[in-house]
N, C-alpha and C. Protein backbone atom coordinates (compact mmCIF):
# COMPACT_ATOMS: atom_id res chain seq x y z
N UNK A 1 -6.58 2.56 39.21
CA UNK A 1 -6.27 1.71 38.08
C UNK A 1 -5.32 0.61 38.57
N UNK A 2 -5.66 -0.53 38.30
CA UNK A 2 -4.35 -1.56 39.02
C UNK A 2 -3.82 -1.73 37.80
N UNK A 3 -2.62 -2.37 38.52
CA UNK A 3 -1.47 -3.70 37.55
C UNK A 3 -2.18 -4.19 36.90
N UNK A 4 -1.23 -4.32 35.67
CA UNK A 4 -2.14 -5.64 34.69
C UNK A 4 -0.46 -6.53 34.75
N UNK A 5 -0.76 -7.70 35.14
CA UNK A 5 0.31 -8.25 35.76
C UNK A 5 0.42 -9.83 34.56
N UNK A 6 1.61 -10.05 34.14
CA UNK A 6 1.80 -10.85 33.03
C UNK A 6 1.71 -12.25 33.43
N UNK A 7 1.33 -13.12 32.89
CA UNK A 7 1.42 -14.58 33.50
C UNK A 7 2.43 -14.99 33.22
N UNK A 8 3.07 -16.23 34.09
CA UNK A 8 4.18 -16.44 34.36
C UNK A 8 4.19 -17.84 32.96
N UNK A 9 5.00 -18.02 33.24
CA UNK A 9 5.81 -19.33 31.80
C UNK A 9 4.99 -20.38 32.13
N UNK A 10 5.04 -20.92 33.37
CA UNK A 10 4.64 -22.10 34.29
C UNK A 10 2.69 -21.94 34.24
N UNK A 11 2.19 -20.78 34.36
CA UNK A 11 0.80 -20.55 34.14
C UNK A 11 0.20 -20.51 33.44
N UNK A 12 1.22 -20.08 31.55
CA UNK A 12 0.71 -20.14 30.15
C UNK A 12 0.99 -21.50 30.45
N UNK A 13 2.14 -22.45 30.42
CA UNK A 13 1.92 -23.68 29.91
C UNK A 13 0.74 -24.46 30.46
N UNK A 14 0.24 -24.59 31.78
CA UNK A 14 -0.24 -24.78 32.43
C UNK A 14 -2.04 -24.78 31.42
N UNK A 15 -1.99 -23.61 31.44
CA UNK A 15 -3.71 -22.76 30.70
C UNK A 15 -3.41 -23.36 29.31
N UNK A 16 -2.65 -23.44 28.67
CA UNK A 16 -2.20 -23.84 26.98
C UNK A 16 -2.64 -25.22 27.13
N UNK A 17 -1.96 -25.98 27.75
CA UNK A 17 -2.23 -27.66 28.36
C UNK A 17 -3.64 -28.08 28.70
N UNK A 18 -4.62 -27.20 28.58
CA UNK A 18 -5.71 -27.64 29.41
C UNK A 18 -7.09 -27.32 28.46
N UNK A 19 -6.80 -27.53 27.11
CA UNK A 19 -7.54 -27.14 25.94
C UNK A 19 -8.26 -26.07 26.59
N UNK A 20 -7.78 -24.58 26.57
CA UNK A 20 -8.17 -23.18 26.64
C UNK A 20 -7.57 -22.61 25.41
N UNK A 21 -8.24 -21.69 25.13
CA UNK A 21 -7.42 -20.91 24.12
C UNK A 21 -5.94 -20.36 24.39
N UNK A 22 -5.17 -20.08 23.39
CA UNK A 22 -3.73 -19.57 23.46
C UNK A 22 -3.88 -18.60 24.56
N UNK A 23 -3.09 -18.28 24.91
CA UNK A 23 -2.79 -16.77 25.87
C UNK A 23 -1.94 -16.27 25.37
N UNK A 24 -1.92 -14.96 25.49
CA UNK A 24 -0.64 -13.94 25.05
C UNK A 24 -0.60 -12.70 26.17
N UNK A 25 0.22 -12.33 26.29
CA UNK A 25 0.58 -11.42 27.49
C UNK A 25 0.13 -10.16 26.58
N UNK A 26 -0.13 -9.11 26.79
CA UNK A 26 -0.26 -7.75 26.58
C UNK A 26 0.94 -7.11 25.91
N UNK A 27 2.15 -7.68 25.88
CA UNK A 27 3.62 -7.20 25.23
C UNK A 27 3.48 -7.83 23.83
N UNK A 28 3.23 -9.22 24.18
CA UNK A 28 3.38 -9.93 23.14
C UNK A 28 1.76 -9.31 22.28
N UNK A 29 0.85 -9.15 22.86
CA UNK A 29 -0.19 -8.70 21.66
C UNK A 29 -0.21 -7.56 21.27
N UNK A 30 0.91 -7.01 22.01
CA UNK A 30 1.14 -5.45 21.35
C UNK A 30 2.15 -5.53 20.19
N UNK A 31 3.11 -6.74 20.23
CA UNK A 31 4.15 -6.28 19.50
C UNK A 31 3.50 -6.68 18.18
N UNK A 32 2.67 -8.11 18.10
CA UNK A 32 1.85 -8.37 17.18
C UNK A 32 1.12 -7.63 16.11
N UNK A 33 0.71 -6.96 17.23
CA UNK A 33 -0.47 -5.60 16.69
C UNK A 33 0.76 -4.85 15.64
N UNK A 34 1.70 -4.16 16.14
CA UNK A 34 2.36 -3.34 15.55
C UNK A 34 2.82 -3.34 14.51
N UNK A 35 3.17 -4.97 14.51
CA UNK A 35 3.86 -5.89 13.22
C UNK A 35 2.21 -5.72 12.10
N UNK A 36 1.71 -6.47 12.44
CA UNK A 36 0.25 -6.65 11.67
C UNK A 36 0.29 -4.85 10.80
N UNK A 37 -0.15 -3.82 11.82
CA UNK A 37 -0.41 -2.81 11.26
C UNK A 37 1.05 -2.35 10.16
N UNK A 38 2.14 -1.99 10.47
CA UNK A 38 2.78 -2.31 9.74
C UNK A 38 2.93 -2.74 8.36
N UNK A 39 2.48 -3.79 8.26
CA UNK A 39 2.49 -4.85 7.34
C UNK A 39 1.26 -4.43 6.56
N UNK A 40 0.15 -3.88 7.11
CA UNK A 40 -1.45 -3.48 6.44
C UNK A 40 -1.23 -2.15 5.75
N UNK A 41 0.00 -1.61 6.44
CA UNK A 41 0.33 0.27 5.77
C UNK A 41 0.91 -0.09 4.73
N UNK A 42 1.90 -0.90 4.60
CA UNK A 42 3.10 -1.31 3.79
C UNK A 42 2.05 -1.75 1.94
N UNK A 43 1.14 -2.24 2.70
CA UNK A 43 0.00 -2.76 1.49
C UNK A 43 -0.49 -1.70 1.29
N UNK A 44 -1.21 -1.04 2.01
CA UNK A 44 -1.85 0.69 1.55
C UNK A 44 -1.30 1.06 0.68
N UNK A 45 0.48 1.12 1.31
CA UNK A 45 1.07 2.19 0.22
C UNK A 45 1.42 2.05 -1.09
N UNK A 46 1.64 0.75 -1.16
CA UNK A 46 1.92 -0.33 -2.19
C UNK A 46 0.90 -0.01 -2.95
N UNK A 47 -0.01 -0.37 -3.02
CA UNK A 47 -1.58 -0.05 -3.60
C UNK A 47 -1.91 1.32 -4.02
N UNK A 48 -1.78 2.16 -3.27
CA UNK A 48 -2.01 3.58 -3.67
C UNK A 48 -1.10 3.52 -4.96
N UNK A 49 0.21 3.43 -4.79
CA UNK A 49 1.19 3.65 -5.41
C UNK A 49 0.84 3.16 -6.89
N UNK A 50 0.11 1.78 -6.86
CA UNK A 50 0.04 0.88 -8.01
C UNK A 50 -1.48 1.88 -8.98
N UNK A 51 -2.18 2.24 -7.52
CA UNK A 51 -3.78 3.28 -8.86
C UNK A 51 -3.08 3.90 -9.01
N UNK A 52 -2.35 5.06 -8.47
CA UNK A 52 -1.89 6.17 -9.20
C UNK A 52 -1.23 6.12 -10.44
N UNK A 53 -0.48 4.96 -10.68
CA UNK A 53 0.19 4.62 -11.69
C UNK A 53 -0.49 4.37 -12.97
N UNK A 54 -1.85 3.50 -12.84
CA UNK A 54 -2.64 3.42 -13.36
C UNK A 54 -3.55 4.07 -13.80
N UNK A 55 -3.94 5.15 -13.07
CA UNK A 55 -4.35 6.63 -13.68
C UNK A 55 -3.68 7.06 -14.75
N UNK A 56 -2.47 7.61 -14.07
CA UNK A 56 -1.36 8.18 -14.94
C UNK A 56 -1.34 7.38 -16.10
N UNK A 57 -0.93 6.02 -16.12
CA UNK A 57 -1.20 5.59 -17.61
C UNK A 57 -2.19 5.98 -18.47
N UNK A 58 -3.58 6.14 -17.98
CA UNK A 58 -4.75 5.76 -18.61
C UNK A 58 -4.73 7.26 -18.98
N UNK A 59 -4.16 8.30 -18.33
CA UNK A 59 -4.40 9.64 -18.74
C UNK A 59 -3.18 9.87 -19.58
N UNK A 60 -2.36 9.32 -19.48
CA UNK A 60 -1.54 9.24 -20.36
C UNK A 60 -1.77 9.23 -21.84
N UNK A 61 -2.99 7.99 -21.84
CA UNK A 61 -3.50 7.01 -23.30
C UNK A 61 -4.29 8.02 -23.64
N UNK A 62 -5.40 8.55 -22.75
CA UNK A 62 -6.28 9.65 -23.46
C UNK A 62 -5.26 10.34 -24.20
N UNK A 63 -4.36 11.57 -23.18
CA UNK A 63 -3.85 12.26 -24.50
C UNK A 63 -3.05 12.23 -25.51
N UNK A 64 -2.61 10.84 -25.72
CA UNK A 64 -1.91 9.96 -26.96
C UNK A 64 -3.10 10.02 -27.85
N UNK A 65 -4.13 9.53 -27.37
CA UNK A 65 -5.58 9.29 -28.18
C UNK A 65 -5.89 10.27 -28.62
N UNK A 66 -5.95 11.76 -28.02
CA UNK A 66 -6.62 12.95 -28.70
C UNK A 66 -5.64 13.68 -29.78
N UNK A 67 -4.22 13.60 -28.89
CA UNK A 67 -3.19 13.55 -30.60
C UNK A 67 -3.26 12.95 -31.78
N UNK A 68 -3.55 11.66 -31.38
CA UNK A 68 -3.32 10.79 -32.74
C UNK A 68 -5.06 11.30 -33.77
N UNK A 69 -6.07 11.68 -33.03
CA UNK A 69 -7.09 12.21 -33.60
C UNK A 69 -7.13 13.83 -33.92
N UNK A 70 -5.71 14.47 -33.70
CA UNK A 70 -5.70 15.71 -33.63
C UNK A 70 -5.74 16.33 -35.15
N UNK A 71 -5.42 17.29 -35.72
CA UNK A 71 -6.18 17.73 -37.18
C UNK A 71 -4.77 18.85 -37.64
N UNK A 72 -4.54 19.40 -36.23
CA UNK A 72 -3.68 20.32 -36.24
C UNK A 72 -2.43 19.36 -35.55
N UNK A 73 -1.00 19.98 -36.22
CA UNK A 73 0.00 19.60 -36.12
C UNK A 73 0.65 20.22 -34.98
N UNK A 74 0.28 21.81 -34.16
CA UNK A 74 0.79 22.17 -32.92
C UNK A 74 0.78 21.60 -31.62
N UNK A 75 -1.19 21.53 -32.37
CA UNK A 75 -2.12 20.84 -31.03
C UNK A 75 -1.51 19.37 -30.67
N UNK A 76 -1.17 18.40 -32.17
CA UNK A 76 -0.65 17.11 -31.93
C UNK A 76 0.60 16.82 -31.10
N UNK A 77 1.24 17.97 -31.60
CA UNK A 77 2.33 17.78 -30.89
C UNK A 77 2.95 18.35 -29.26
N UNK A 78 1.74 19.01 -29.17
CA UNK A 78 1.55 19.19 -27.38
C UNK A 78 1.31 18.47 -26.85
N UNK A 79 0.22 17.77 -27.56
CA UNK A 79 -0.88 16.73 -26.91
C UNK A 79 0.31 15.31 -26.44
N UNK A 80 1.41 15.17 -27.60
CA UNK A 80 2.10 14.11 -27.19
C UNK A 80 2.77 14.35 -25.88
N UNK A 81 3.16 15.68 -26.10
CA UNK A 81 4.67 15.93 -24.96
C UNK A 81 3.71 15.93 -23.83
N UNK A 82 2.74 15.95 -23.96
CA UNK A 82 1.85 16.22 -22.47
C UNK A 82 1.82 14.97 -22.09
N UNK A 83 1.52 13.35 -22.90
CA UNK A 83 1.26 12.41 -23.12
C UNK A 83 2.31 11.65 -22.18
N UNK A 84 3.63 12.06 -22.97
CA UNK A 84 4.83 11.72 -22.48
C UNK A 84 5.09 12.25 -20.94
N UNK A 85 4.92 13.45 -20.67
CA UNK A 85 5.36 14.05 -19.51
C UNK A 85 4.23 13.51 -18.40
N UNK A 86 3.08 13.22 -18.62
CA UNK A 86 2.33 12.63 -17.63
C UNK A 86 3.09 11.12 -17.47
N UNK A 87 3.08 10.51 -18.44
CA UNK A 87 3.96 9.02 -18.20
C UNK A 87 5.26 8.92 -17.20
N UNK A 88 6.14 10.08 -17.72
CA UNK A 88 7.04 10.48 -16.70
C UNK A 88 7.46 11.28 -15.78
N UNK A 89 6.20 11.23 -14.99
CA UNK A 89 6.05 12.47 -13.71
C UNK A 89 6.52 11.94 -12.81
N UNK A 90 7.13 10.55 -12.28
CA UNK A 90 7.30 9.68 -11.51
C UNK A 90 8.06 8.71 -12.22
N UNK A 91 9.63 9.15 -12.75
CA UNK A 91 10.15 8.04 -13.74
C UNK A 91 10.61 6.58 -13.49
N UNK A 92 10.82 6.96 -11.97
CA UNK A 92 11.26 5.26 -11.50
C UNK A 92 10.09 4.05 -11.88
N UNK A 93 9.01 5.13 -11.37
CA UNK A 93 7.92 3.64 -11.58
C UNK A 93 7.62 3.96 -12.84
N UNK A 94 8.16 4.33 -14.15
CA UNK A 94 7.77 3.41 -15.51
C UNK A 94 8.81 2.65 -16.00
N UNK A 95 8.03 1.36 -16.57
CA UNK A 95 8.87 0.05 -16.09
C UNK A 95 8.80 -0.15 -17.97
């Protein structure tokens, strides 16, 4: 396996100067990479974070919905606290 050996300052400017594409050394497209991925997880999690929330609401609304159609007054009033307690299973994120 050989060296993978970095080009020097004088050889990028050189190759940059001579309408070729950019060059980047292997450090520098690693650190890139890392940043990029990073930045693509940071959105994943963000996102996950935002459906789940959105579930939870929407299951939330169902069992608000099946209370408010409920007949019985036990059932209604489970149905809310259930309503409520799904809303706040995760209290920071209700806004």
């Amino acid at each position: 396996m050989t060296e993978k050996k970095e080009l020097s300052q004088l050889a990028r400017s050189l190759l940059n100067g001579a309408g070729h594409v950019t060059l980047f050394t292997q450090a520098e497209f690693d650190e890139s990479l890392a940043v990029a991925k990073a930045e693509i997880m940071m959105i994943a999690i963000e996102a996950t974070k935002t459906a789940i929330y959105v579930e939870r609401e929407e299951c939330s609304r169902i069992a608000q919905t099946a209370a408010d159609e409920a007949t019985n007054e036990e059932v209604r009033t489970a149905l809310r606290a259930a309503a409520e307690a799904i809303m706040n299973r995760i209290p920071s994120q209700r806004q």
